[in-house]
Protein backbone atom coordinates (compact mmCIF):
# COMPACT_ATOMS: atom_id res chain seq x y z
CA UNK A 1 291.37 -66.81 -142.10
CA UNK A 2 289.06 -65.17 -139.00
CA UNK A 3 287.89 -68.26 -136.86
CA UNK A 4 284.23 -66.20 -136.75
CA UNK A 5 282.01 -64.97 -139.35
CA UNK A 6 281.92 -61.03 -140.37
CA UNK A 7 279.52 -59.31 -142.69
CA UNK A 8 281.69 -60.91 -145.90
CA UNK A 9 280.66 -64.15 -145.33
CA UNK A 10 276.66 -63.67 -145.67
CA UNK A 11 274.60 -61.88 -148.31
CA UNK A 12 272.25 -59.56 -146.92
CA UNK A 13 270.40 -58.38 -149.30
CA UNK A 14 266.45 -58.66 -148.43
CA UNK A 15 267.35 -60.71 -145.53
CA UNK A 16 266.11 -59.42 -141.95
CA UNK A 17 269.30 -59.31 -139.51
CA UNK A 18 269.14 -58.57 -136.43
CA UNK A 19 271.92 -56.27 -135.17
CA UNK A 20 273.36 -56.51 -131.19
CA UNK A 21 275.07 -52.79 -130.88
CA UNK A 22 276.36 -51.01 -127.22
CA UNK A 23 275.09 -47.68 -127.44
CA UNK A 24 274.64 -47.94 -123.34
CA UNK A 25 275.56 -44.18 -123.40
CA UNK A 26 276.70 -41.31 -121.17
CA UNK A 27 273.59 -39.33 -120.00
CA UNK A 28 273.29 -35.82 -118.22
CA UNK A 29 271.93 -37.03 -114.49
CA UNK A 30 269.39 -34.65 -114.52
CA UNK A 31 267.66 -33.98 -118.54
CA UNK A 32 268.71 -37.80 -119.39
CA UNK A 33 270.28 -36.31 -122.42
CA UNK A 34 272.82 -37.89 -124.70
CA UNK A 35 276.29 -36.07 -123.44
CA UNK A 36 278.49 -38.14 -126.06
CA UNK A 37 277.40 -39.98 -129.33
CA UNK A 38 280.46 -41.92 -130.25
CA UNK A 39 279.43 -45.33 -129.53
CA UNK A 40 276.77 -44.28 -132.60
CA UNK A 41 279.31 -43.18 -134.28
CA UNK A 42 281.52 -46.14 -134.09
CA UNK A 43 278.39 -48.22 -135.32
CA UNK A 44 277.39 -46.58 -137.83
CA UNK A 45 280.07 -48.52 -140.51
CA UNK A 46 278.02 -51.38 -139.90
CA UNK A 47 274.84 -50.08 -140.25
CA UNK A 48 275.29 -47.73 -142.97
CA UNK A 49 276.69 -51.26 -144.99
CA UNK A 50 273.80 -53.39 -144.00
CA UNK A 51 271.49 -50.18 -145.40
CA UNK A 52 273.27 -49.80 -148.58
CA UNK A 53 273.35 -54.03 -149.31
CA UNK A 54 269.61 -53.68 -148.49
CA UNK A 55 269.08 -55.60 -145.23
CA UNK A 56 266.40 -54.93 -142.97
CA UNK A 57 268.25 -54.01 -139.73
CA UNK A 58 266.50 -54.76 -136.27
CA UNK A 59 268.65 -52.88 -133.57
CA UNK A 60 269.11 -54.66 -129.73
CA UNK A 61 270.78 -52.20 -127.66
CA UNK A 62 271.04 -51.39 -123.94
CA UNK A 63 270.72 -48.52 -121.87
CA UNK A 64 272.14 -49.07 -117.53
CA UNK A 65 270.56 -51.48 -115.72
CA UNK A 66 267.08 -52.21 -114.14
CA UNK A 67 267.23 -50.12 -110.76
CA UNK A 68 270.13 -47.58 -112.07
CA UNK A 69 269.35 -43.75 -112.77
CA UNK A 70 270.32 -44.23 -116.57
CA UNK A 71 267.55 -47.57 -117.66
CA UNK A 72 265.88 -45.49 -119.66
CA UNK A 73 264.00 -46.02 -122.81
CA UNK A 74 265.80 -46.12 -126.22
CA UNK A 75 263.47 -43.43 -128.21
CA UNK A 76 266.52 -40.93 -127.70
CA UNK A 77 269.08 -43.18 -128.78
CA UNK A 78 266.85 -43.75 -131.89
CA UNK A 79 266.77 -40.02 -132.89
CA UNK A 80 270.26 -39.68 -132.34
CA UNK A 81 270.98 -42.69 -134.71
CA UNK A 82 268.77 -41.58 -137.50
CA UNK A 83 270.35 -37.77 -137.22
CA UNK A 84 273.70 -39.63 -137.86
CA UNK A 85 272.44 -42.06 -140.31
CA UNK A 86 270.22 -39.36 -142.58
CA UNK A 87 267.78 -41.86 -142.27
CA UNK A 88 264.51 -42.71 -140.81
CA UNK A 89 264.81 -45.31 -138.01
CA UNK A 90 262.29 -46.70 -136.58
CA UNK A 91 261.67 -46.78 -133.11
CA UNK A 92 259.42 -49.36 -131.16
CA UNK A 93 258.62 -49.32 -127.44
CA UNK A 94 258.73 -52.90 -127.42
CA UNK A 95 261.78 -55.73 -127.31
CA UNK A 96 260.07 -59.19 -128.45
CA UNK A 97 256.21 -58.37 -128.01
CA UNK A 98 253.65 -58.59 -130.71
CA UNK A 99 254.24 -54.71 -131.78
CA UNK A 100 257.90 -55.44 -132.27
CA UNK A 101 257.07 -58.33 -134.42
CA UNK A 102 254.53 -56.56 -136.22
CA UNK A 103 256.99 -53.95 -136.93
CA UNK A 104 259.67 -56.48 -138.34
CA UNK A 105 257.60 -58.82 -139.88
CA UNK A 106 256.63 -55.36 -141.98
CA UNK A 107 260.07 -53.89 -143.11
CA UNK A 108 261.02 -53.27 -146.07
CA UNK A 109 264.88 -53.64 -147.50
CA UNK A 110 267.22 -51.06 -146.24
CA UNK A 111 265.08 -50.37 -143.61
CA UNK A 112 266.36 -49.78 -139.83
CA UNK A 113 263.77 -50.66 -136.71
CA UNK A 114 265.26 -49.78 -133.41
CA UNK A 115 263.67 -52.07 -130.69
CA UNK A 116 263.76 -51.02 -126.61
CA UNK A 117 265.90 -51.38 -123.88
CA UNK A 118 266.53 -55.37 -123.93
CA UNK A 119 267.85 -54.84 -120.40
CA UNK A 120 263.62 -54.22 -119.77
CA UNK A 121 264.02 -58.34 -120.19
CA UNK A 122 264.37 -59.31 -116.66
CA UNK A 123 266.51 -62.33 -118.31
CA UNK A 124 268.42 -60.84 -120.31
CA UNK A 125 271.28 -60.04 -117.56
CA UNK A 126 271.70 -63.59 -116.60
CA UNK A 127 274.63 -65.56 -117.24
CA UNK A 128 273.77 -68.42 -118.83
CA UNK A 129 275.45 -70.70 -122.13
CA UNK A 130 274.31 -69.29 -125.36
CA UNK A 131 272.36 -72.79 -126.00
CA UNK A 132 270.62 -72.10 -122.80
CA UNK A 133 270.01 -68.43 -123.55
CA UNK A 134 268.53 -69.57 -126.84
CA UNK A 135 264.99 -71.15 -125.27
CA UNK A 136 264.82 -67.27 -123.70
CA UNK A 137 261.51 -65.71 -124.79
CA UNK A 138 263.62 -63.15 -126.14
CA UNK A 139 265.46 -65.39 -128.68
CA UNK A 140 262.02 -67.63 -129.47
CA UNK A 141 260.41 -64.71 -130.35
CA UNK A 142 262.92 -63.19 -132.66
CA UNK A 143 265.35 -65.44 -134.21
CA UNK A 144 262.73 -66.86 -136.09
CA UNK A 145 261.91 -63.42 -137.96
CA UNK A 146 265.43 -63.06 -139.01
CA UNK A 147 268.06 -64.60 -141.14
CA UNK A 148 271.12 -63.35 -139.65
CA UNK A 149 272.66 -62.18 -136.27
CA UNK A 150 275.49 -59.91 -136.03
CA UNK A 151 277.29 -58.64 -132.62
CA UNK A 152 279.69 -55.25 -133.02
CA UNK A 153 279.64 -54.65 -129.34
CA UNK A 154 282.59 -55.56 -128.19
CA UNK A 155 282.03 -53.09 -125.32
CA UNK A 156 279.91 -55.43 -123.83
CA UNK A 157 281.96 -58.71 -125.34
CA UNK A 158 283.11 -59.75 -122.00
CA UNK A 159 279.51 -60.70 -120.83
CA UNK A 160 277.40 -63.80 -121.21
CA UNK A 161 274.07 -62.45 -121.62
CA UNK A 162 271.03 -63.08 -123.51
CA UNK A 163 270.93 -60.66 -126.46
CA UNK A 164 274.65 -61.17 -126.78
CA UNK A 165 275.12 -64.39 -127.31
CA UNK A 166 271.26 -66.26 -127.36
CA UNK A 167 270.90 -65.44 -130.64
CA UNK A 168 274.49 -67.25 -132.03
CA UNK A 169 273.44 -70.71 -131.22
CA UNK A 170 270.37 -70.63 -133.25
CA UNK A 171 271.04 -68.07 -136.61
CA UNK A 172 273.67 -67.73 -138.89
CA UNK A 173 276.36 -65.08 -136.80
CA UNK A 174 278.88 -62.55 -137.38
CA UNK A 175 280.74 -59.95 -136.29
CA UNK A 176 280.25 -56.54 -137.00
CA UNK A 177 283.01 -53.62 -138.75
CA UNK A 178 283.75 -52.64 -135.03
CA UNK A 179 284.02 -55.90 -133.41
CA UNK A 180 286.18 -56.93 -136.05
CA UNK A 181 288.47 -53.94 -136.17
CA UNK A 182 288.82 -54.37 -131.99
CA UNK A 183 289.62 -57.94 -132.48
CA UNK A 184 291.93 -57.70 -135.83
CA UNK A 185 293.78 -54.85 -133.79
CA UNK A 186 293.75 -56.35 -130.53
CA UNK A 187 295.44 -59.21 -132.07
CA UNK A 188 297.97 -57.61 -133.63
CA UNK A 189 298.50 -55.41 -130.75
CA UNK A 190 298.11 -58.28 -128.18
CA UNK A 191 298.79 -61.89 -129.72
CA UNK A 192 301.57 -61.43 -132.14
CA UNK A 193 303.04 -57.58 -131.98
CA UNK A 194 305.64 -56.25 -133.78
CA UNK A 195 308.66 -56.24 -131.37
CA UNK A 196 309.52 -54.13 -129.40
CA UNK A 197 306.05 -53.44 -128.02
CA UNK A 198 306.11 -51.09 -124.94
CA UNK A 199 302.75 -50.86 -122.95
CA UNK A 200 302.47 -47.63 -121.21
CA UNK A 201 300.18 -48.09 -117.67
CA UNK A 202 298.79 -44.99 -115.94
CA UNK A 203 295.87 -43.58 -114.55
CA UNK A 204 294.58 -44.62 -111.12
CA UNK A 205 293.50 -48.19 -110.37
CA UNK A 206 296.42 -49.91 -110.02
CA UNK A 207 295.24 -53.37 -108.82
CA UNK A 208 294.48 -55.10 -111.30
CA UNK A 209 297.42 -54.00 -113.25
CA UNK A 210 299.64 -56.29 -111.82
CA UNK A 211 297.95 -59.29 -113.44
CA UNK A 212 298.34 -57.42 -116.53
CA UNK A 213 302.05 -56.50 -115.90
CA UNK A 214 302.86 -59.98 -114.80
CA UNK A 215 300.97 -62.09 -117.88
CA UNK A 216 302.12 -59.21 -121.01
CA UNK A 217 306.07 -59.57 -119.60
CA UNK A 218 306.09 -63.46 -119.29
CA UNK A 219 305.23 -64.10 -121.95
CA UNK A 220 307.08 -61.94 -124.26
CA UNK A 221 303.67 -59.46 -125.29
CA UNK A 222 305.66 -56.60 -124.21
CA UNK A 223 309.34 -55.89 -124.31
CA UNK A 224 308.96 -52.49 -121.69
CA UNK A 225 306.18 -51.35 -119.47
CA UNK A 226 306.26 -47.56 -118.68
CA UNK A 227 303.88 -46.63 -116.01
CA UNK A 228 302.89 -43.30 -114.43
CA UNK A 229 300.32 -42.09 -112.36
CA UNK A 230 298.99 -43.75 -109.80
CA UNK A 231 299.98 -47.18 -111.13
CA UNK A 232 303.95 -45.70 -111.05
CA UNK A 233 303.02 -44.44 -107.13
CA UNK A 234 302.03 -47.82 -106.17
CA UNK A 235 305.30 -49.24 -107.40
CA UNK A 236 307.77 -47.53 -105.97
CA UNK A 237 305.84 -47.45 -101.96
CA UNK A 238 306.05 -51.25 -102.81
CA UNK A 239 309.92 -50.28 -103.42
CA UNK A 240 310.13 -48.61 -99.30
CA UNK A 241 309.47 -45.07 -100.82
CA UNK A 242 308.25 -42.62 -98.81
CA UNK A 243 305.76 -40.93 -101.03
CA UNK A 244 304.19 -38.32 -98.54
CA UNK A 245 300.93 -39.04 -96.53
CA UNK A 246 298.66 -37.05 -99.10
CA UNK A 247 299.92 -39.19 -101.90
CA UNK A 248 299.82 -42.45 -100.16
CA UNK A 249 296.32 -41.87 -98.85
CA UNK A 250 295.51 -42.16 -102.89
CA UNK A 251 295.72 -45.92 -102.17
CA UNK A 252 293.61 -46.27 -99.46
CA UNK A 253 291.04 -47.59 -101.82
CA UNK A 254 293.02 -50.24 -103.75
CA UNK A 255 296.24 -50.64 -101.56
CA UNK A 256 295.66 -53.53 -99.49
CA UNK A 257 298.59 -54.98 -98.07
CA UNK A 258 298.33 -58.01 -100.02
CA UNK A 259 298.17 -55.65 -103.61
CA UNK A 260 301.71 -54.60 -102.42
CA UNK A 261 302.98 -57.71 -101.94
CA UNK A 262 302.41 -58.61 -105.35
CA UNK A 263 303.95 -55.66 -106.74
CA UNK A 264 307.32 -55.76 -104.71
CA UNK A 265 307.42 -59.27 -106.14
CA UNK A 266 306.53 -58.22 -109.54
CA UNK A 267 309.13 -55.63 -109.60
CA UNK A 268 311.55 -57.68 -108.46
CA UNK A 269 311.05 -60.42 -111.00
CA UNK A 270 310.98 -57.89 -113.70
CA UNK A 271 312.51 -54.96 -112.76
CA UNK A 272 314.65 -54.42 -115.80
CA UNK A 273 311.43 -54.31 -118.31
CA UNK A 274 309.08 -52.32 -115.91
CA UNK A 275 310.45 -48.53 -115.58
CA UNK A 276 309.11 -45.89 -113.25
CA UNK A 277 309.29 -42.03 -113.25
CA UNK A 278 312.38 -40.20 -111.72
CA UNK A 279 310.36 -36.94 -111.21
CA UNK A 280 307.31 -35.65 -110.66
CA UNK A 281 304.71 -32.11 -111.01
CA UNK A 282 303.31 -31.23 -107.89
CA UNK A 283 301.43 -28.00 -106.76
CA UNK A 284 303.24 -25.05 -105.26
CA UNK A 285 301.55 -21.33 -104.82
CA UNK A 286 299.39 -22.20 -107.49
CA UNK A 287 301.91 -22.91 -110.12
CA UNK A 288 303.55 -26.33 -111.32
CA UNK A 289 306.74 -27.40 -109.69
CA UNK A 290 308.89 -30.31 -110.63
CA UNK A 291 310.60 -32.45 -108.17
CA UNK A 292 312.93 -35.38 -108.12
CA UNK A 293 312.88 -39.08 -106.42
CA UNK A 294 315.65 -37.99 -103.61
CA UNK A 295 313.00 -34.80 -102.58
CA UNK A 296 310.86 -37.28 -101.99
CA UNK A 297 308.40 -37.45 -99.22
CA UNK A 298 306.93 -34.50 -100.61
CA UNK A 299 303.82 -32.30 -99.13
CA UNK A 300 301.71 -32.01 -101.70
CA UNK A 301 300.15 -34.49 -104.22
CA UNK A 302 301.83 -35.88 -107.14
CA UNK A 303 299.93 -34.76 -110.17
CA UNK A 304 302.11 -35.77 -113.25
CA UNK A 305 305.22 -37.11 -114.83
CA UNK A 306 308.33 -34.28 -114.80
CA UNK A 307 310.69 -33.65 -117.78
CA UNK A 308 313.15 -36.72 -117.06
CA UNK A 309 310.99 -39.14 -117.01
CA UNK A 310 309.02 -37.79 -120.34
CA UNK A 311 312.23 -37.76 -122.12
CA UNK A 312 313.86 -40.98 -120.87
CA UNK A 313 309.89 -42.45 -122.14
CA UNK A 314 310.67 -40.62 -125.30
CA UNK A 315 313.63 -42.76 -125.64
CA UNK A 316 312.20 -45.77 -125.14
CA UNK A 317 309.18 -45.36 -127.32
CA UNK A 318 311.98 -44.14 -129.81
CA UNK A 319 312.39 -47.83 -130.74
CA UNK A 320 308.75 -49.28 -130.50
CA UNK A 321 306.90 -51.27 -132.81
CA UNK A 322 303.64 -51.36 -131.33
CA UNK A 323 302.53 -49.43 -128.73
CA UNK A 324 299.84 -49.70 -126.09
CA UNK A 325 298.45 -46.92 -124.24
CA UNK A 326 295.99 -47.15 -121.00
CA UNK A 327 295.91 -44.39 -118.38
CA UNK A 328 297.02 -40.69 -118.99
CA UNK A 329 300.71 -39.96 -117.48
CA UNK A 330 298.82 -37.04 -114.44
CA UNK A 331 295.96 -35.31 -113.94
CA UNK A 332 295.45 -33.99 -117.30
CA UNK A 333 291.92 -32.21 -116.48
CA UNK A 334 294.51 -29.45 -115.31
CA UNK A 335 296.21 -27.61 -117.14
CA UNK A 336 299.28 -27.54 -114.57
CA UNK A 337 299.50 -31.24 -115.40
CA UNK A 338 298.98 -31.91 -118.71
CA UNK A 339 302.27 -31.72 -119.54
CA UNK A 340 303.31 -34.75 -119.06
CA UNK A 341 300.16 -36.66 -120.78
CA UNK A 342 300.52 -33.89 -123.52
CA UNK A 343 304.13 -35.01 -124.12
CA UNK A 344 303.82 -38.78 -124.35
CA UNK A 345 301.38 -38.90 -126.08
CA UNK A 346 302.14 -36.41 -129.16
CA UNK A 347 305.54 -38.34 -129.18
CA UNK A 348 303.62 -41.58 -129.43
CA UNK A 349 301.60 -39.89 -132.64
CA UNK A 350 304.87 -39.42 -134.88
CA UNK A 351 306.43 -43.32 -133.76
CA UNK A 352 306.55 -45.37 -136.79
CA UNK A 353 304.86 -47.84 -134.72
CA UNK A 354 301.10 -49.57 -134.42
CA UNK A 355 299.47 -47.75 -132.02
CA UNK A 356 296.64 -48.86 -129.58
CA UNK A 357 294.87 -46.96 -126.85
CA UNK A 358 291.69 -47.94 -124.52
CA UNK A 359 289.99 -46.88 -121.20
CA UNK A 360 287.53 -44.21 -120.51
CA UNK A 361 290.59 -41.86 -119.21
CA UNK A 362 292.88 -42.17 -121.66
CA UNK A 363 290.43 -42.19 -124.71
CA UNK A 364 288.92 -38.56 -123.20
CA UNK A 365 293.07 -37.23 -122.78
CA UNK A 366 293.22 -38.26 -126.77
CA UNK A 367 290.02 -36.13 -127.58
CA UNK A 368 291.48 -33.35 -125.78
CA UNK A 369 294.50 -33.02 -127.44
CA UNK A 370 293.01 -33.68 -130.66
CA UNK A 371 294.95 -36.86 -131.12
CA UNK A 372 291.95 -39.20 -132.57
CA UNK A 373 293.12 -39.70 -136.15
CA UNK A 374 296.51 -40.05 -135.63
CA UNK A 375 296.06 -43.56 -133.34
CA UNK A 376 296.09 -46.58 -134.76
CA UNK A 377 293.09 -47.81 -132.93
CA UNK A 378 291.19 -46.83 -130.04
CA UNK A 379 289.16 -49.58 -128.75
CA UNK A 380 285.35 -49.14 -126.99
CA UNK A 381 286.03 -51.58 -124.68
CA UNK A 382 286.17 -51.48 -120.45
CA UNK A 383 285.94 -54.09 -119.03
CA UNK A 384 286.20 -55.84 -122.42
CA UNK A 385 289.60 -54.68 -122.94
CA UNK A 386 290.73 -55.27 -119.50
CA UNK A 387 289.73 -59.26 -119.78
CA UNK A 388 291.38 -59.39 -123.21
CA UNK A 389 294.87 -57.98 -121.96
CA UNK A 390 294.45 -60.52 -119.33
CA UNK A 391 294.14 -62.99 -121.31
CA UNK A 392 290.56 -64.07 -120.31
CA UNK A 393 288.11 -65.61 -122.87
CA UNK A 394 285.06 -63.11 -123.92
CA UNK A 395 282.01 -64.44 -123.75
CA UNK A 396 280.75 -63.32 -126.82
CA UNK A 397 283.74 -63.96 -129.06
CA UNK A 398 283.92 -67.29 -127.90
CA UNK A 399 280.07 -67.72 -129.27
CA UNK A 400 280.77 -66.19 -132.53
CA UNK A 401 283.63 -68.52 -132.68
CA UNK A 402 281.37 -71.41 -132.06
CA UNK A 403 278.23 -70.31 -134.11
CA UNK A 404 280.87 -70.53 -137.29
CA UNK A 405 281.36 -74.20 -136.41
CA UNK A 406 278.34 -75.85 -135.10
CA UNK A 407 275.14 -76.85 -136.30
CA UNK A 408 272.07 -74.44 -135.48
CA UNK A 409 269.52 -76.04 -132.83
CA UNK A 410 265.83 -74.80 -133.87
CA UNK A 411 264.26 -72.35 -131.41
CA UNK A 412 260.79 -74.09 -132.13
């Protein structure tokens, strides 16, 4: 049994609920135009069930941040939801103001009103305690026109802010279809997986990593990490490599000597679960050359994983049970270097295992290479995702979890 509500628990029909989506989407810089709908997309099992039990659905989104390039009005995001949905919706230029009410106060059932940027709220980026949040004008104003609140933005789970967890201290709340697939998967995936679970690390911030490496291997989450990219680099200069200047000016940014102290002494506590490439693609007259750890410095950058290390991978993924993808294996935007992400992750496709992937990087390499249906999951979630694997509480799980055992306080 969930410890949080979903969309099974409450009957919808006629009711008013209010719905807390992230469509906070990618926009072209200079026509502010939608570049990629799939956060709609991802919503739309939610919506398209609260339309078909009848609900009237009030949408809360956001859209950047007051000062940023991208705060924009919703009225975009609003077309693009009712192409997808083959619906009207509604669009107000208004969060909690008397049109907004107006609007909601006048739905009918299966009806879907799209309300404005909350982020227009000046309070609605604070972090605050969902009881405190609650006495917002935001939440006075509209928890009393609805019955329900439900939150599928587990994009934005890991932050405490008004719209996102004000409304679950003072109406009945739920998750949405997409918060509770991330959660149900990340569970399996993160809190009891099928053994063994290899986590596969690439990409290029490597910092933060660690933590991850460090909490997933003591306590048993993972039975192998397999890094690459950057992450991989990191590692083995922490080793006494000699990488090449060019490659170990890529961790100028990140590589503080501190950062490398932790992963010498990461390795070293765990080097027989944590296994790093033996070769390596770089550049050479134009065309893709493969080189081994004792060529090593070399000249030129390291762009990807080489053919031993994708097929001693292979071998370990062989076995897996679950497995956990973040970061591509090179620099996959290049066809010189695809090989390597192209590789792993095919091979990960025809595993018998649960498969999980997240981060903006790696979710883009999966598109590429057409690899969508064939992953278990692929979860919306940043930051989200990062704090989960970490093992830090979200914000607004934690108030779903609490708005399915406390009494409500009245917002009047």
């Amino acid at each position: 049994m969930k410890n949080y509500n979903t969309l099974n628990d409450f009957n919808v029909e006629n009711k008013t609920v209010l719905l807390r989506v992230d469509f906070n989407m990618p926009l072209d810089k200079k026509t502010l135009a939608i570049t990629d709908d799939t956060r709609i997309r991802l919503a739309l099992p939610t919506i398209q069930e609260l339309v078909k039990k009848h609900a009237k659905t009030v949408i809360l989104a956001h859209q950047g941040k007051q000062g940023s390039w991208d705060f924009i009005s919703l009225q975009t995001h609003a077309q693009t939801l009712q192409n997808l949905l083959g619906k009207p919706v509604t669009f107000v230029d208004d969060i909690y103001g008397e049109k907004a009410k107006h609007t909601i106060q006048t739905m009918k059932p299966g009806d879907v009103v799209f309300l404005d940027n909350v982020r227009k709220f000046t309070a609605e980026t604070e972090k605050k305690k969902p009881e405190d949040h609650a006495h917002s004008e935001l939440v006075q104003n509209l928890a009393p026109l609805a019955d329900y609140y439900v939150n599928d933005a587990f994009a934005a789970a890991h932050r405490a802010q008004c719209s996102l967890t004000g409304f679950t201290a003072v109406l009945p709340s739920a998750a949405g279809r997409l918060m509770e697939k991330e959660l149900t998967s990340l569970e399996k995936a993160l809190s009891h997986p099928e053994h063994p679970s290899v986590f596969l690390f690439g990409g290029a911030k490597f910092a933060d990593v660690v933590v991850t490496i460090d909490r997933i291997l003591g306590n048993k989450t993972a039975d192998h990490v397999l890094l690459t990219g950057l992450t991989a680099n990191a590692f083995l200069k922490a080793k006494g490599m000699n990488l090449g200047k060019r490659n170990e000016a890529a961790f100028a940014e990140e590589g503080t000597p501190e950062v490398f102290r932790a992963i010498a002494a990461l390795y070293k506590k765990y080097e027989h679960f944590i296994h790093l490439p033996s070769d390596f693609a770089l550049e050479e007259n134009g065309a893709r050359k493969e080189i081994t750890l004792a060529q090593l410095p070399a000249a030129n950058p390291l762009f990807d994983i080489g053919g031993q290390t994708v097929q001693a991978y292979k071998t370990i993924l062989s076995t897996a049970k679950t497995i956990f993808i973040s970061g591509p294996c090179g620099v996959f935007e290049n066809p010189l270097f695809r090989k390597g992400t192209h590789d792993i992750f095919t091979y990960i496709t025809t595993t018998h295992a649960f498969t999980i992937a997240g981060g903006g990087h790696t979710v883009a390499a999966i598109e590429q290479l057409n690899l969508r249906s064939k992953i278990s999951h692929i979860s919306t979630g940043g930051g989200a995702l990062e704090k989960y694997i970490m093992g830090e509480k979200l914000p607004v799980v934690e108030a779903l979890k609490a708005a399915q055992q406390r009494p409500l306080i009245h917002t009047k």
